[in-house]
C-alpha atoms as a PDB file:
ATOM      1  CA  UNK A   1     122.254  87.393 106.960  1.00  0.00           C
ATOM      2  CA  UNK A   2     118.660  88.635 106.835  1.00  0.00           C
ATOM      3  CA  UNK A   3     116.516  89.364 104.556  1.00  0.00           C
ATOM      4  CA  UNK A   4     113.981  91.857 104.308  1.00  0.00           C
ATOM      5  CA  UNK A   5     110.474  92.683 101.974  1.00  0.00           C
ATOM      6  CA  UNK A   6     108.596  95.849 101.499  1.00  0.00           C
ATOM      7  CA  UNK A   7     111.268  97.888 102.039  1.00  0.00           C
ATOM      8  CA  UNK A   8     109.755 100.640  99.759  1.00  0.00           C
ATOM      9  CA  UNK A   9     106.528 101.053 101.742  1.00  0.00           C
ATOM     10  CA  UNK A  10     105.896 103.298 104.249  1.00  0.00           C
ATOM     11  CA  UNK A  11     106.486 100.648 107.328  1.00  0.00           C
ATOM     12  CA  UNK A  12     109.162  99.236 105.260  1.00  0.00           C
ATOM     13  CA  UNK A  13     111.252 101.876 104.622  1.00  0.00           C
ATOM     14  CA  UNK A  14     111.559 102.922 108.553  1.00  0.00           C
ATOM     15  CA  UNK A  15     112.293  99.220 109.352  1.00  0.00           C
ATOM     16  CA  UNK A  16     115.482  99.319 106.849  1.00  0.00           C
ATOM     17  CA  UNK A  17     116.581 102.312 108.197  1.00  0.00           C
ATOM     18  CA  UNK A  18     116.754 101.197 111.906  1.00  0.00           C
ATOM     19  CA  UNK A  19     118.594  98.544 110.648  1.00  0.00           C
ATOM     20  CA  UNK A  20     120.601 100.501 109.278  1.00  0.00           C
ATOM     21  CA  UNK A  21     120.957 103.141 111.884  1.00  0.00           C
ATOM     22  CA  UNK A  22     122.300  99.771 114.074  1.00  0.00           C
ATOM     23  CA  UNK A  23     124.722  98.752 112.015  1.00  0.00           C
ATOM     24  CA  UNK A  24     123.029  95.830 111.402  1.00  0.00           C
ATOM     25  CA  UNK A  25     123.676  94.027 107.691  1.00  0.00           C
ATOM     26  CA  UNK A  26     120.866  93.020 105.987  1.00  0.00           C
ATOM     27  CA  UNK A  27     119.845  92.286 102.438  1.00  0.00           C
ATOM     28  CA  UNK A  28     116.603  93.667 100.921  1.00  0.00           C
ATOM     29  CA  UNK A  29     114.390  92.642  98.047  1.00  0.00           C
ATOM     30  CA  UNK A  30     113.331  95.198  95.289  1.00  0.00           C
ATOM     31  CA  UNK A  31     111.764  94.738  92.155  1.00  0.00           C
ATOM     32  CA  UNK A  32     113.290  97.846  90.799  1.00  0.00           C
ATOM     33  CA  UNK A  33     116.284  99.097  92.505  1.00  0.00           C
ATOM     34  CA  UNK A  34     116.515 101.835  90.151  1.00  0.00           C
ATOM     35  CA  UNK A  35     113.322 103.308  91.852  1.00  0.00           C
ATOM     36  CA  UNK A  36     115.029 103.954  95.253  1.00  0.00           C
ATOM     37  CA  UNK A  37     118.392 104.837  94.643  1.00  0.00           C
ATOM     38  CA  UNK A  38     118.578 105.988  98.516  1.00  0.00           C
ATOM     39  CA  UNK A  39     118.767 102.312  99.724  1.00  0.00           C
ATOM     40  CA  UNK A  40     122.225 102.061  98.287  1.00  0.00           C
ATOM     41  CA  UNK A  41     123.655 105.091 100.217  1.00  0.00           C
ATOM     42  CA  UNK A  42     122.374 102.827 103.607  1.00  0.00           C
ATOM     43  CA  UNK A  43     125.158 101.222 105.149  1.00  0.00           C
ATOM     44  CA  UNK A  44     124.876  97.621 105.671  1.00  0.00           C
ATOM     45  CA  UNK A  45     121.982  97.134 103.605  1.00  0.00           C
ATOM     46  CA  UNK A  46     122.609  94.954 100.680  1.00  0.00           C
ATOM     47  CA  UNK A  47     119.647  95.104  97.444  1.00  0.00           C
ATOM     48  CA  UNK A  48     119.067  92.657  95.466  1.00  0.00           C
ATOM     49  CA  UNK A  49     116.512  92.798  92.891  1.00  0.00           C
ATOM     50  CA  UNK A  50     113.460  90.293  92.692  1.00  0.00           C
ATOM     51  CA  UNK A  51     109.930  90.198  92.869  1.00  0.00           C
ATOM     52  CA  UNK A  52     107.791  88.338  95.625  1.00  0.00           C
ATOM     53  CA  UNK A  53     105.400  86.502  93.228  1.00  0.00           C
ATOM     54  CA  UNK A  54     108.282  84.937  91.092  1.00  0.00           C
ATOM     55  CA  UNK A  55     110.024  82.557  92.616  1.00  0.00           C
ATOM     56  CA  UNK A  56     112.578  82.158  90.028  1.00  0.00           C
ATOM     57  CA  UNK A  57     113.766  85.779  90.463  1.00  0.00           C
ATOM     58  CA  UNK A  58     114.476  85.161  94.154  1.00  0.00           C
ATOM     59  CA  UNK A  59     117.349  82.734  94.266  1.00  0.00           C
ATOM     60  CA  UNK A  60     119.673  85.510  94.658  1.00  0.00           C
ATOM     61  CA  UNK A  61     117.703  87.124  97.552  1.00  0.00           C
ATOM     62  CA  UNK A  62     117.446  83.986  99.507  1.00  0.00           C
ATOM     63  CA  UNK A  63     121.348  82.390  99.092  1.00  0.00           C
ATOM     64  CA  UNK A  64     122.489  82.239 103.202  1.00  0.00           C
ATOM     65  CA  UNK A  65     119.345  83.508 104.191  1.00  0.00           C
ATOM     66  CA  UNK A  66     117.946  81.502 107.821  1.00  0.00           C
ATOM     67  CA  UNK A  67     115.520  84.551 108.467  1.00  0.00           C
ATOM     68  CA  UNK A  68     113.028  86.698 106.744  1.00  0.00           C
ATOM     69  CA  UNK A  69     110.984  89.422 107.227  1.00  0.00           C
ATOM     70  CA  UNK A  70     108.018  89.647 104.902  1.00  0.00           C
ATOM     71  CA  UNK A  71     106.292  93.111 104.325  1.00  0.00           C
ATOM     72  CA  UNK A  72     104.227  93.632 101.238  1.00  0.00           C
ATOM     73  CA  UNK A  73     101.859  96.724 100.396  1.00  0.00           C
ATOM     74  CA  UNK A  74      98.132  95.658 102.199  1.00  0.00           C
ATOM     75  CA  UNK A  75      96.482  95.808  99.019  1.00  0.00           C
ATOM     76  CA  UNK A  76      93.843  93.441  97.351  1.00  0.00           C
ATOM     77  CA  UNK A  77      96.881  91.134  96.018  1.00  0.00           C
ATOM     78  CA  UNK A  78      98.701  91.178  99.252  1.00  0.00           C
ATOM     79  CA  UNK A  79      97.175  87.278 100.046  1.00  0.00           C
ATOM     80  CA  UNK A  80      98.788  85.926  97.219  1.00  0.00           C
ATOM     81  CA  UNK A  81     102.214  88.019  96.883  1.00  0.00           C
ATOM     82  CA  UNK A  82     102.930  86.906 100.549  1.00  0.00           C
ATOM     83  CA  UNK A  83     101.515  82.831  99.840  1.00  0.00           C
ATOM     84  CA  UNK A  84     104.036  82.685  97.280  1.00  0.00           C
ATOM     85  CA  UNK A  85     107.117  84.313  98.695  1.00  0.00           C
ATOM     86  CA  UNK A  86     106.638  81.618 101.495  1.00  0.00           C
ATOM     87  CA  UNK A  87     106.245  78.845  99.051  1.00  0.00           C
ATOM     88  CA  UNK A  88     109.604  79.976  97.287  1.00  0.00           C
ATOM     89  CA  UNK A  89     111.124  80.847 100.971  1.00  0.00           C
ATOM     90  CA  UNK A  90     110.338  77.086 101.601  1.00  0.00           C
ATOM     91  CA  UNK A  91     111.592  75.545  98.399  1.00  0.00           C
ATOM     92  CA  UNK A  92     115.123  77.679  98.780  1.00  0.00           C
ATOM     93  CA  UNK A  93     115.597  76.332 102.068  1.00  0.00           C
ATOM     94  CA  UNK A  94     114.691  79.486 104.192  1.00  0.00           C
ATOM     95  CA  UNK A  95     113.963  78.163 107.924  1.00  0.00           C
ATOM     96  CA  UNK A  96     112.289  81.178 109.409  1.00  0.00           C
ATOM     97  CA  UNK A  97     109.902  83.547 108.651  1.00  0.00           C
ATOM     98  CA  UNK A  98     108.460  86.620 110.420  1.00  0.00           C
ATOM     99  CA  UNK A  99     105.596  88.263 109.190  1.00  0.00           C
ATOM    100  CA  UNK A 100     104.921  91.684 108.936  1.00  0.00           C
ATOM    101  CA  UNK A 101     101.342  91.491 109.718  1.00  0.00           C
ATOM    102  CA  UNK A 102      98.539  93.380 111.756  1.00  0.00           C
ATOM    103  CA  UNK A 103      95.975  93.697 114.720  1.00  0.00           C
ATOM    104  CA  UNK A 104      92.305  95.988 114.541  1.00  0.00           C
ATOM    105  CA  UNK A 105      91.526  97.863 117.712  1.00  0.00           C
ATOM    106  CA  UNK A 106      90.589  95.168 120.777  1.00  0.00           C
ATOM    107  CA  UNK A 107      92.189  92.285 122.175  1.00  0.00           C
ATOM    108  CA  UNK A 108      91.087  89.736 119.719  1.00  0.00           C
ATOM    109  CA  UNK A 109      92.118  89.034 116.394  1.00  0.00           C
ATOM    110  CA  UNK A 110      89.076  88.984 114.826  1.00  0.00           C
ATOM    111  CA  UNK A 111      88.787  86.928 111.222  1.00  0.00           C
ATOM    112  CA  UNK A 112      85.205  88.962 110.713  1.00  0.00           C
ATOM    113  CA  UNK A 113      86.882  92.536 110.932  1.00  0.00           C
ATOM    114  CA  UNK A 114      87.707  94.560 107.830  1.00  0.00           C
ATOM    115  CA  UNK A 115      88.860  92.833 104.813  1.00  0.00           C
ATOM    116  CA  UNK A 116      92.833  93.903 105.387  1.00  0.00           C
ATOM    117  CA  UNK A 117      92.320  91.860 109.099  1.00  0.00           C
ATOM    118  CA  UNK A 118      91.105  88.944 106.804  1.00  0.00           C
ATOM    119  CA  UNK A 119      94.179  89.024 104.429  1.00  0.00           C
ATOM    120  CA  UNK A 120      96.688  88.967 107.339  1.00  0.00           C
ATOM    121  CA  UNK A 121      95.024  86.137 109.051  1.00  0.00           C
ATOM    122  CA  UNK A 122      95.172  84.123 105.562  1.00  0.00           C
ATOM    123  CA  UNK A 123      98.494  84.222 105.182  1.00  0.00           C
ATOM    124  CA  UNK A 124      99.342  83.591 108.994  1.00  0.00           C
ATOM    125  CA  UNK A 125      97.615  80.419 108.934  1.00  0.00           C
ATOM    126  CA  UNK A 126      99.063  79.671 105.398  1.00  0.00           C
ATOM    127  CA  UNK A 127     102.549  80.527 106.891  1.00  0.00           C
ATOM    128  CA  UNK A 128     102.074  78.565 110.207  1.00  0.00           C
ATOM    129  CA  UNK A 129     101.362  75.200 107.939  1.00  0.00           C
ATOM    130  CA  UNK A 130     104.283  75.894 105.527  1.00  0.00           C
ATOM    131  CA  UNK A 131     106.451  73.748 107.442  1.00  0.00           C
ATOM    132  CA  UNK A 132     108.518  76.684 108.304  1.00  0.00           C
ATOM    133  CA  UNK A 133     109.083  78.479 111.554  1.00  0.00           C
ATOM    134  CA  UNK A 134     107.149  81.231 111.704  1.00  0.00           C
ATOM    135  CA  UNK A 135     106.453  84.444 113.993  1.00  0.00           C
ATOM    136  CA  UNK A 136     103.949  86.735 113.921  1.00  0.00           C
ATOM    137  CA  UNK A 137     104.550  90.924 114.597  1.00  0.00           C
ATOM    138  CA  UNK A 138     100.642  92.728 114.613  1.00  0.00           C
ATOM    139  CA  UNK A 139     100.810  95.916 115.215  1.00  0.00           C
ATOM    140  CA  UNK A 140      97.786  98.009 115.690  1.00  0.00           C
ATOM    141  CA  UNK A 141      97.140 101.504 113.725  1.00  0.00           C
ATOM    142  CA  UNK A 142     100.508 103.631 112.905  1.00  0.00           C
ATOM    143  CA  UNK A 143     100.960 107.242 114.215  1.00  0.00           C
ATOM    144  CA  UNK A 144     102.397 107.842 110.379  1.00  0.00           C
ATOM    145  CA  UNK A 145      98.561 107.573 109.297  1.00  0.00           C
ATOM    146  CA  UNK A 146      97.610 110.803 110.558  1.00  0.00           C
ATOM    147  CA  UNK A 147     100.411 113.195 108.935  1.00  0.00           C
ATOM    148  CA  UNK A 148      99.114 115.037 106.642  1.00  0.00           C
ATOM    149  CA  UNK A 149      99.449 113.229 102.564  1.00  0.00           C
ATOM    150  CA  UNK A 150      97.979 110.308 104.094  1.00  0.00           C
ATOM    151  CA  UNK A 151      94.703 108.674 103.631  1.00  0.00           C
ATOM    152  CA  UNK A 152      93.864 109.141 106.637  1.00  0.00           C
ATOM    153  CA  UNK A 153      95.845 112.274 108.273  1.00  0.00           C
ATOM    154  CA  UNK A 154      95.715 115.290 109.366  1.00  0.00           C
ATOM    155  CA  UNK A 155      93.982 118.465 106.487  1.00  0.00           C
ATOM    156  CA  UNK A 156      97.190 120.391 107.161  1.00  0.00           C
ATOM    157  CA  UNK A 157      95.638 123.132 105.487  1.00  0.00           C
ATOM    158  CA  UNK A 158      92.712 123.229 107.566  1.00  0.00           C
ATOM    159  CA  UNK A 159      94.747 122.152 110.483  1.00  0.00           C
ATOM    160  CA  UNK A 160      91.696 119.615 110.949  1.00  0.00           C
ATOM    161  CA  UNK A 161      91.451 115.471 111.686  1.00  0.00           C
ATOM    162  CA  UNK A 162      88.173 115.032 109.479  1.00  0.00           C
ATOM    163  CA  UNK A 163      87.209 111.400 110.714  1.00  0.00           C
ATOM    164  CA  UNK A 164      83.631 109.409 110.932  1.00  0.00           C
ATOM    165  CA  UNK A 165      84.461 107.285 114.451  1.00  0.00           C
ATOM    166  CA  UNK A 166      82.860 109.500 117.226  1.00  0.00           C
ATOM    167  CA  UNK A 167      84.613 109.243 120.459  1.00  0.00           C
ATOM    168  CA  UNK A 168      86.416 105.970 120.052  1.00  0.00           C
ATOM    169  CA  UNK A 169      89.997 105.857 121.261  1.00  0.00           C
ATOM    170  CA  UNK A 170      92.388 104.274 119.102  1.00  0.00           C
ATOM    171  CA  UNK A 171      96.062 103.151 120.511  1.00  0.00           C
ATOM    172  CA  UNK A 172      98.222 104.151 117.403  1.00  0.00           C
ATOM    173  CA  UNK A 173     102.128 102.710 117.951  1.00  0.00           C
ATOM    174  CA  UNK A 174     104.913 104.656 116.628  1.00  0.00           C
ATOM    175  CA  UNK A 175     106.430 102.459 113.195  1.00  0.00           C
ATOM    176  CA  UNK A 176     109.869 103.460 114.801  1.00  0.00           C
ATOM    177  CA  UNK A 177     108.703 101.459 118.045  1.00  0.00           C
ATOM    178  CA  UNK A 178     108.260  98.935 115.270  1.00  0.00           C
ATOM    179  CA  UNK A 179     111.483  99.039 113.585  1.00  0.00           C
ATOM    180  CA  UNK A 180     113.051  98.627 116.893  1.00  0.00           C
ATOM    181  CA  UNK A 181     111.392  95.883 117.924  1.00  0.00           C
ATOM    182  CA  UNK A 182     111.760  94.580 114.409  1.00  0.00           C
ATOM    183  CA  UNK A 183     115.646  94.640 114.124  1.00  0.00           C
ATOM    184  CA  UNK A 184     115.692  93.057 118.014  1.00  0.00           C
ATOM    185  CA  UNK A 185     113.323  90.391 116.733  1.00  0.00           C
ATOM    186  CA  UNK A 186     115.103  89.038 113.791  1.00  0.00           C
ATOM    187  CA  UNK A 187     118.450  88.331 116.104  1.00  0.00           C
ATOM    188  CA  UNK A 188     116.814  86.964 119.010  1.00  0.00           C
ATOM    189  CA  UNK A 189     116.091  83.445 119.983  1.00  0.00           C
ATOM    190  CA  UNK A 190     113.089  81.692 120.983  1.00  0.00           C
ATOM    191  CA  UNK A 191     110.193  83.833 119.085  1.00  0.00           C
ATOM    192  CA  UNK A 192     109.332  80.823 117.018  1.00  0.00           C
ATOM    193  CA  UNK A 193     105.738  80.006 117.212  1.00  0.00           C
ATOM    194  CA  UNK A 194     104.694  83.155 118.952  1.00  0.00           C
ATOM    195  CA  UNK A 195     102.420  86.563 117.658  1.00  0.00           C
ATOM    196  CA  UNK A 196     103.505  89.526 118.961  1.00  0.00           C
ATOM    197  CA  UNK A 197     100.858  92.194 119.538  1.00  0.00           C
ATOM    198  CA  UNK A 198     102.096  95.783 119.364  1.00  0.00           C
ATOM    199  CA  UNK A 199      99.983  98.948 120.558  1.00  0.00           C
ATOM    200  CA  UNK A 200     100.865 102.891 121.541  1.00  0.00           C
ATOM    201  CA  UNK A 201     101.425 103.906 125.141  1.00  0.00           C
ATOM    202  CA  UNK A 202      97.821 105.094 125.458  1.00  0.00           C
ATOM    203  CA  UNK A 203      94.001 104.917 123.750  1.00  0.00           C
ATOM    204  CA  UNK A 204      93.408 108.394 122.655  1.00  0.00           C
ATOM    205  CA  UNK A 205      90.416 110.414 120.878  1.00  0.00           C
ATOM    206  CA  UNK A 206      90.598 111.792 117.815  1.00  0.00           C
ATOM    207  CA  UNK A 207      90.296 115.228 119.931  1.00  0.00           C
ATOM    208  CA  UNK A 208      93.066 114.136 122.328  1.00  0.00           C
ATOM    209  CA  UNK A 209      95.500 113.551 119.067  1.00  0.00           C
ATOM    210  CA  UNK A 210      94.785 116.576 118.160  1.00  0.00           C
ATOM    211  CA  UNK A 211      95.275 118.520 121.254  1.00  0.00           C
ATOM    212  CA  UNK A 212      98.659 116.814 121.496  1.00  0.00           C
ATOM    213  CA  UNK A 213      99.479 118.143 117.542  1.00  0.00           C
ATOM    214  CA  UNK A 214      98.567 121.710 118.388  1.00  0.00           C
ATOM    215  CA  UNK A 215     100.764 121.284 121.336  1.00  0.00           C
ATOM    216  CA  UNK A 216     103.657 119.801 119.581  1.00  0.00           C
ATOM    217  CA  UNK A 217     103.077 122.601 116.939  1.00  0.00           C
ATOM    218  CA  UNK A 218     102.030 126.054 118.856  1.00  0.00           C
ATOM    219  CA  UNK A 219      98.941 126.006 116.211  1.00  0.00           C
ATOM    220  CA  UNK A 220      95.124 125.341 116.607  1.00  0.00           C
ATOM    221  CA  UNK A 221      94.393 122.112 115.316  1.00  0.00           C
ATOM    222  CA  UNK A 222      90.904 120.430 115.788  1.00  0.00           C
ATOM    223  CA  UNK A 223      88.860 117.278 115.025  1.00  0.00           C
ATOM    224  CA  UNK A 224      85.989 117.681 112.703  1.00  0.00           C
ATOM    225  CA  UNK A 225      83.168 114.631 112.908  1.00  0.00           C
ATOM    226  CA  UNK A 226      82.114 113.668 109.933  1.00  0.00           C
ATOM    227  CA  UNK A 227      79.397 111.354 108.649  1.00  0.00           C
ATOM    228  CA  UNK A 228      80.689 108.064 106.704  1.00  0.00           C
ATOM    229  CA  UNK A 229      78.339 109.167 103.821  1.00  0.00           C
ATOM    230  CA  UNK A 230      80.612 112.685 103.892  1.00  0.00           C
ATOM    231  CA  UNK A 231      83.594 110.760 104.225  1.00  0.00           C
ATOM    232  CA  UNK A 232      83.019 108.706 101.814  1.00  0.00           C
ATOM    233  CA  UNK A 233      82.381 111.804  99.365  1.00  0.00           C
ATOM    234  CA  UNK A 234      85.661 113.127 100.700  1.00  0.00           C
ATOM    235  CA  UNK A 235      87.661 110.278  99.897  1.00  0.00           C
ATOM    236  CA  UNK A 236      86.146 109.509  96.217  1.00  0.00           C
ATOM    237  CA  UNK A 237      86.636 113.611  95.352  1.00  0.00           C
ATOM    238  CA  UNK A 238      90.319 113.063  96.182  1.00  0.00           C
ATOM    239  CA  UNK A 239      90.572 110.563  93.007  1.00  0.00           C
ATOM    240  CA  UNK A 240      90.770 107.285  95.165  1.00  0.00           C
ATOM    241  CA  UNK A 241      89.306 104.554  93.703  1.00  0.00           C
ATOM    242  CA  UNK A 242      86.079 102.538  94.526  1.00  0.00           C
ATOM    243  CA  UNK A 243      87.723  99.408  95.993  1.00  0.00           C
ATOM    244  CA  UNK A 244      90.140 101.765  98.706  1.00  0.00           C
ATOM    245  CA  UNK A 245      87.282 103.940  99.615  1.00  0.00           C
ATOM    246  CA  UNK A 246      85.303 100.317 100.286  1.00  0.00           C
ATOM    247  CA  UNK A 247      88.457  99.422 102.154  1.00  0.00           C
ATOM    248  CA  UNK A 248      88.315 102.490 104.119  1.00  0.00           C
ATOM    249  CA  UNK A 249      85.015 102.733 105.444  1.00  0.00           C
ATOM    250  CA  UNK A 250      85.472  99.091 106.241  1.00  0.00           C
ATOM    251  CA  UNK A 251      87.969 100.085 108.900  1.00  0.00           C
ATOM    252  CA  UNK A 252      85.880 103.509 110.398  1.00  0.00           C
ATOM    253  CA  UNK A 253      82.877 101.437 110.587  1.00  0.00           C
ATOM    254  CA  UNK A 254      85.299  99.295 112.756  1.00  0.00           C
ATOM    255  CA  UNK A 255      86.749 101.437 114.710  1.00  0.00           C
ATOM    256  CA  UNK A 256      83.243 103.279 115.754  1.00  0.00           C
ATOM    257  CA  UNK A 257      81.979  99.890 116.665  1.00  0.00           C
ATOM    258  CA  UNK A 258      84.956  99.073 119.064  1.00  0.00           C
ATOM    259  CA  UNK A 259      85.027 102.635 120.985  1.00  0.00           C
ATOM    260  CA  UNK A 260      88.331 101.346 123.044  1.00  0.00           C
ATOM    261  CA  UNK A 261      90.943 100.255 122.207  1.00  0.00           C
ATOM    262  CA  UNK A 262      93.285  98.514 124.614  1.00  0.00           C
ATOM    263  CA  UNK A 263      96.788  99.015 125.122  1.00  0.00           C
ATOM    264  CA  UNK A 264      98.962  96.105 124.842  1.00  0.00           C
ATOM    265  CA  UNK A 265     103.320  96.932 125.554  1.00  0.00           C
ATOM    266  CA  UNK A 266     103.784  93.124 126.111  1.00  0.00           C
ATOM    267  CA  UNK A 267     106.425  93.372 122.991  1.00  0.00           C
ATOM    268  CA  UNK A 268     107.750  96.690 123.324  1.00  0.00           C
ATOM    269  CA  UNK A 269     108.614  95.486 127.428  1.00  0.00           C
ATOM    270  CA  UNK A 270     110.055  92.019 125.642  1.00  0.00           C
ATOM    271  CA  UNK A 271     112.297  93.978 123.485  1.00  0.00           C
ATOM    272  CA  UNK A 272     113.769  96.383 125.424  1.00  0.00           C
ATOM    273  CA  UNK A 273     112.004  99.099 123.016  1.00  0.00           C
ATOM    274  CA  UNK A 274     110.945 102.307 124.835  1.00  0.00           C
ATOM    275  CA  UNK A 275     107.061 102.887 123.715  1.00  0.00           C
ATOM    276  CA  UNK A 276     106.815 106.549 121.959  1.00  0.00           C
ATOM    277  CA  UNK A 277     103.647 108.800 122.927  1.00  0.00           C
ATOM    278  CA  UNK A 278     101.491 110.406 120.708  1.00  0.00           C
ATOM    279  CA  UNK A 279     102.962 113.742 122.137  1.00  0.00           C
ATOM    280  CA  UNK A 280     106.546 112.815 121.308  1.00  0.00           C
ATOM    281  CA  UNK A 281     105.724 111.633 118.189  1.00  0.00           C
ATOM    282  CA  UNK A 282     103.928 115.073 117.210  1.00  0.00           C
ATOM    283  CA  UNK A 283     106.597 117.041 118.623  1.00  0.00           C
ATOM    284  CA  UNK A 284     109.357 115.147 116.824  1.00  0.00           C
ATOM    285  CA  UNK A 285     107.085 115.711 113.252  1.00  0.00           C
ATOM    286  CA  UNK A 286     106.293 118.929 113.996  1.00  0.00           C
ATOM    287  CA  UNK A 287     107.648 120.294 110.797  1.00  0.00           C
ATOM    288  CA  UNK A 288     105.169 117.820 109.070  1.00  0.00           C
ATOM    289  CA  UNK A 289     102.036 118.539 110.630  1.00  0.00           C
ATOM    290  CA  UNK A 290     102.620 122.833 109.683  1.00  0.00           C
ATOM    291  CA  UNK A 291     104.877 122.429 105.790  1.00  0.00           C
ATOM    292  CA  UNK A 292     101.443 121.973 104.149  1.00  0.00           C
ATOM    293  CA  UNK A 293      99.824 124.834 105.980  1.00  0.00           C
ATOM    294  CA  UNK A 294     102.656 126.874 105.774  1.00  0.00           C
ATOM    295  CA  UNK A 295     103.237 126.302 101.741  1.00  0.00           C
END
């Protein structure tokens, strides 16, 4: 048996499902099952309540677990929910962990990028001197992140991309890709040690993602360039707070510095996974990209 974290979240939440979708038991760990009533109707998927930063709470979870995958939400107490679910993973006799974790734009895992960068290369090297085995799955940027609702997606309404990074091309991997490769991952052999790097099929504008949306959708959608300063504005008039705006501009500041991106499909190729294009994923969310507008 498995176990999985962060099944809530938005990468989460796909991953279960795939598992799922295989026929693939696994057990999951929620702090409030109550709050996501749909993982029981899953088949396969057995919930068991506990929370990551308690490690009394988590005997349950881990009982005939060998392997985990650990998720948590990338926010500012992500370093120290993840240090302790590997402590308690340790002390419960877990052998394996795989962790969720993440990769900037380039071909280097860079400890000076933005602060979310920082956090996942923490807990890696906390995890890779835990005494456990570990493995480490980075994906780059997810397609999800530009549907519309997200911080960073598409203005449905204006059917407009309103970003700050010029002409840089970003390689954005589909979290199904993801779940795929996750659900291979956790029943293969011989991944111990090892960091899997995970990109999209291709490095793409923000123009380019947007031609491929209005395809996908038979409506006009463009990108609008915007100024950090305006972004900035844009993001603290929606009501998010100072220290995800911060976060934020961290990342475009980034992403305009590294205009390329480069496209890695080492993993997907290792897994067997099929990569997904931008255009396939547009056309299969469709619906998505036009409800807003359409409402």
């Amino acid at each position: 048996m498995h176990l999985l974290t962060g099944v809530t979240g938005l990468s989460g939440s796909i991953v279960v499902r795939e598992f799922a979708r295989q026929a693939v038991p696994v057990r999951v760990l929620v702090r409030d099952p109550d709050a996501a009533p749909w993982l029981r109707e899953l088949p396969n998927v057995q919930v068991v309540r506990g929370d990551m930063t308690v490690a009394e709470s988590l005997t349950a979870a881990f009982d005939g677990i060998d392997r985990a995958l650990m998720i948590s939400s990338p926010r500012g107490d992500m370093v120290r929910t993840q240090c302790r679910f590997i402590d308690a993973a340790a002390a419960a006799g877990v052998r394996h962990i795989v962790k969720f974790s993440g990769k900037e734009s380039g071909t280097t895992f860079d400890p000076q990028a933005f602060r979310g960068t920082r956090w996942h290369l923490e807990i890696e090297n906390y995890l890779e001197n835990s005494g456990l085995a570990w493995t480490h799955l980075r994906p780059s940027q997810f397609m999800q992140l530009y549907l519309p609702g997200t911080l960073t997606g598409v203005d449905a309404k204006r059917r407009a991309l309103v970003m700050p990074i010029g002409q840089s091309r970003l390689a954005p991997v589909d979290i199904a890709d993801i779940a795929r490769v996750a659900v291979a991952m956790m029943g293969a052999d011989g991944i111990e040690g090892r960091a899997f790097d995970m990109t999209g099929p291709e490095a793409l504008t923000m123009s380019e993602i947007t031609d491929r949306i209005s395809a996908a959708t038979g409506r006009a959608f463009g990108y609008e360039e915007v100024t950090l300063e305006r972004k900035r504005a844009l993001h603290t008039a929606e009501g998010l707070p100072p220290e995800v705006v911060d976060l934020l501009e961290e990342i475009y500041r980034g992403r305009y510095a590294s205009p390329e991106s480069q496209v890695n499909l080492s993993t997907h190729h290792e897994f067997g996974v099929e990569p997904t294009s931008f255009a396939d994923f547009a056309r299969r969310h469709a619906a998505d990209f036009t409800a807003e507008a359409a409402a």
